[in-house]
Protein backbone atom coordinates (compact mmCIF):
# COMPACT_ATOMS: atom_id res chain seq x y z
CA UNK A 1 9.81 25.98 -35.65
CA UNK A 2 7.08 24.91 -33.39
CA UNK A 3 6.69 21.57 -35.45
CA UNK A 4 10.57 20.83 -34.94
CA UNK A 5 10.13 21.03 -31.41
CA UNK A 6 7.04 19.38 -31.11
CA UNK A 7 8.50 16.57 -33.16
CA UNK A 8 11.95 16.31 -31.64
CA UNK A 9 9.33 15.83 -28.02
CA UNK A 10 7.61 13.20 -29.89
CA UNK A 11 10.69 11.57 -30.32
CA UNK A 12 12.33 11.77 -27.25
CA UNK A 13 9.22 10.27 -25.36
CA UNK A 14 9.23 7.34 -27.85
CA UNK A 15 12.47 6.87 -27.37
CA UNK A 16 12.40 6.81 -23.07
CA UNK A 17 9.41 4.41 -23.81
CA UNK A 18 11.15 2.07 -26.10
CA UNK A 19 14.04 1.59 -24.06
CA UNK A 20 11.76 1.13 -21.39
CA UNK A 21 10.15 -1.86 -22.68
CA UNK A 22 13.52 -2.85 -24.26
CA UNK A 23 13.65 -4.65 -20.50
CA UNK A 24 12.71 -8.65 -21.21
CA UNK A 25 10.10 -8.17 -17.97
CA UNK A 26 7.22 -10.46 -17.90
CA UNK A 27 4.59 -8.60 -15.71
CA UNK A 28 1.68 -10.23 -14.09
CA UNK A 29 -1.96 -9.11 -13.20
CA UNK A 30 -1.85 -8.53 -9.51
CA UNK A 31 -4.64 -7.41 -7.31
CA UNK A 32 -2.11 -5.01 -4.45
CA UNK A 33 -4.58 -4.28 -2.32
CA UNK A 34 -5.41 -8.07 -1.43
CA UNK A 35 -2.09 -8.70 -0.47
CA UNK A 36 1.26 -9.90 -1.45
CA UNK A 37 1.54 -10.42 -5.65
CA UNK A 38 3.94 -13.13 -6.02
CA UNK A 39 5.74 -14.25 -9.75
CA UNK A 40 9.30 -15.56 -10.88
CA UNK A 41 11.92 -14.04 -12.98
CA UNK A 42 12.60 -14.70 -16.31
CA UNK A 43 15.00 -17.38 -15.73
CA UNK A 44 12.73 -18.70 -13.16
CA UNK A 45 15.98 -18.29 -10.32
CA UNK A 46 14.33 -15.53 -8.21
CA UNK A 47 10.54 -15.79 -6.26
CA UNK A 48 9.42 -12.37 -6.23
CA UNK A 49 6.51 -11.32 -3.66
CA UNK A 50 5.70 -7.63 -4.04
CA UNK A 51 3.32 -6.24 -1.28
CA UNK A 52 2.73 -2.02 -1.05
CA UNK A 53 0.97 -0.46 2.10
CA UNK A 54 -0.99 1.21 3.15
CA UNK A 55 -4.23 -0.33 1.54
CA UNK A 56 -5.74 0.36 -0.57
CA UNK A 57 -2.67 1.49 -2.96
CA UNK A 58 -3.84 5.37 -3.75
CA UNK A 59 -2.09 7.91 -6.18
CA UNK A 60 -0.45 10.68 -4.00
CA UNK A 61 0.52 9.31 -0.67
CA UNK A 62 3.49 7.70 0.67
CA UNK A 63 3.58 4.36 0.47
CA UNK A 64 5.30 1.55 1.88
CA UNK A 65 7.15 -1.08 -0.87
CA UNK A 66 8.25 -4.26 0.21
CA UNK A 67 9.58 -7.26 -1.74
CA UNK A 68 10.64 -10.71 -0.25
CA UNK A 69 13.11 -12.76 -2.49
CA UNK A 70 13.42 -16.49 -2.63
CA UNK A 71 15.85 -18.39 -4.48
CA UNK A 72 15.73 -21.54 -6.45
CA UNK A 73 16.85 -23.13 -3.26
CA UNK A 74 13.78 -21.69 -1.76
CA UNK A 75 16.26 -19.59 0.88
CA UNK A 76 15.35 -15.94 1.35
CA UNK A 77 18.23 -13.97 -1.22
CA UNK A 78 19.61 -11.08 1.17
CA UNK A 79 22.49 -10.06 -0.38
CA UNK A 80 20.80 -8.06 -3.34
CA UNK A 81 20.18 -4.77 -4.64
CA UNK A 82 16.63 -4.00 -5.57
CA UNK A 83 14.84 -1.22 -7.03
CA UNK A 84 11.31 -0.61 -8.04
CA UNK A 85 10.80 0.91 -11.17
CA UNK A 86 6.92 2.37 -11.52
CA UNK A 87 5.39 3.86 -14.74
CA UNK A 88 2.05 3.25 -16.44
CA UNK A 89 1.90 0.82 -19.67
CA UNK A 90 1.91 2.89 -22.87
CA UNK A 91 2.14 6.25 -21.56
CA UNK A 92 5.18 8.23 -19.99
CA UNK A 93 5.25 9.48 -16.44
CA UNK A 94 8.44 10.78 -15.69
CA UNK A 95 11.37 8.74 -13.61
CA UNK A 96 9.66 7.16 -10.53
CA UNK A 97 12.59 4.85 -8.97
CA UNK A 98 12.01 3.01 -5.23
CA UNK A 99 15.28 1.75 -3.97
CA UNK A 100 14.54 -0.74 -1.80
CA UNK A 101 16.84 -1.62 1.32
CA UNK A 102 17.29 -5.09 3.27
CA UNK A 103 15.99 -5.12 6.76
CA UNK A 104 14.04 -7.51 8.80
CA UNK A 105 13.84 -10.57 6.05
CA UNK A 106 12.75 -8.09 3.08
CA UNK A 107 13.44 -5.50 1.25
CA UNK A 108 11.70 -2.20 1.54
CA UNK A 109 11.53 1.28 0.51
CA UNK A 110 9.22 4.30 0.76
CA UNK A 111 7.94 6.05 -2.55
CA UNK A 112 4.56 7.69 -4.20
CA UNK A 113 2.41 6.97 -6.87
CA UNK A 114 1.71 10.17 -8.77
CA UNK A 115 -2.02 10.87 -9.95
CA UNK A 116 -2.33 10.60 -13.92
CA UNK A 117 -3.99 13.61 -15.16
CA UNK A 118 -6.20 12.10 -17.77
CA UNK A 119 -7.36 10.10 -14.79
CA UNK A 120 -6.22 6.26 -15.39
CA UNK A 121 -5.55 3.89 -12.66
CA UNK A 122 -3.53 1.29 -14.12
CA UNK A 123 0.59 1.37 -13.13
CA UNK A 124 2.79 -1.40 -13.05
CA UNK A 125 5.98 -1.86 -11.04
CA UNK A 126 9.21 -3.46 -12.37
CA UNK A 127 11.41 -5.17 -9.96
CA UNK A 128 14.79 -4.88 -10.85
CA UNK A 129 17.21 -7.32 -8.95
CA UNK A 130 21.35 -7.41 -8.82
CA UNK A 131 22.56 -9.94 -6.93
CA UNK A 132 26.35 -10.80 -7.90
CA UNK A 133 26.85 -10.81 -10.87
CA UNK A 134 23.20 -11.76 -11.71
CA UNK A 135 20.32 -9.08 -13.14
CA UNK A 136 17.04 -10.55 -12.47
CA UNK A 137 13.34 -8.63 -13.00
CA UNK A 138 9.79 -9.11 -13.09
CA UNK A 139 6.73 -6.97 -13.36
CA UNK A 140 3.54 -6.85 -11.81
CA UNK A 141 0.65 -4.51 -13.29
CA UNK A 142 -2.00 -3.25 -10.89
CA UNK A 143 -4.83 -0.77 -10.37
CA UNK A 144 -4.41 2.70 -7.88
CA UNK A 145 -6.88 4.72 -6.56
């Protein structure tokens, strides 16, 4: 019995982690606690510049996320929904969602970073765009502390 249930565990975590990274994101090195990361969506239609506060970016505090959008045109894009979607590459941390709200030429939202208990560091943080009828991401991978 205990190996059905450890399997049928096994097997929903691989599943959540597949569909996951089922998501066509393209993430990018980014070094948070210098500043702004900046990269493009897929499509290349969206300039995405990802900044998180207060530095520097620790596990288990409240933090600050804020995202400015440009478009193609190079005009700010205000008239989106955004969400920040933060997990660790390769290994399962639970649901950690940031919607982000438009306000003062960016969007922003408050959120934590929880601690990893077998002590690593490295998260990344999908931004997850609507706009219309338009979904737009990208992904930038960073270290906590």
């Amino acid at each position: 019995m205990k190996r059905i249930i450890l399997f049928l565990i096994a097997f929903v975590v691989a599943a959540v982690q597949v569909s996951a990274g089922e998501r066509d994101i393209q993430h990018q090195s980014c070094n948070v606690d210098a500043g702004p990361c900046v990269a493009k969506t897929a499509d290349n239609a969206i300039e995405v510049a990802l900044d998180i506060t207060p530095k520097p970016v620790a596990a288990m505090r409240d933090l600050t996320f804020r995202v400015k959008l440009k478009g193609r045109n190079g005009r700010p894009v205000t008239d989106a929904s955004v969400k920040i979607d933060l997990s660790m590459p390769g290994m399962y941390m639970g649901k950690n969602e940031v919607e982000l709200t438009y306000r003062n030429g960016m969007y922003e939202g408050t959120g934590i970073i929880v601690r990893c208990p077998s002590g690593k560091k490295t998260w990344q943080a999908d931004v997850v765009i609507r706009s219309s009828d338009k979904i737009g991401s990208t992904g930038f991978i960073f270290e906590v502390r």
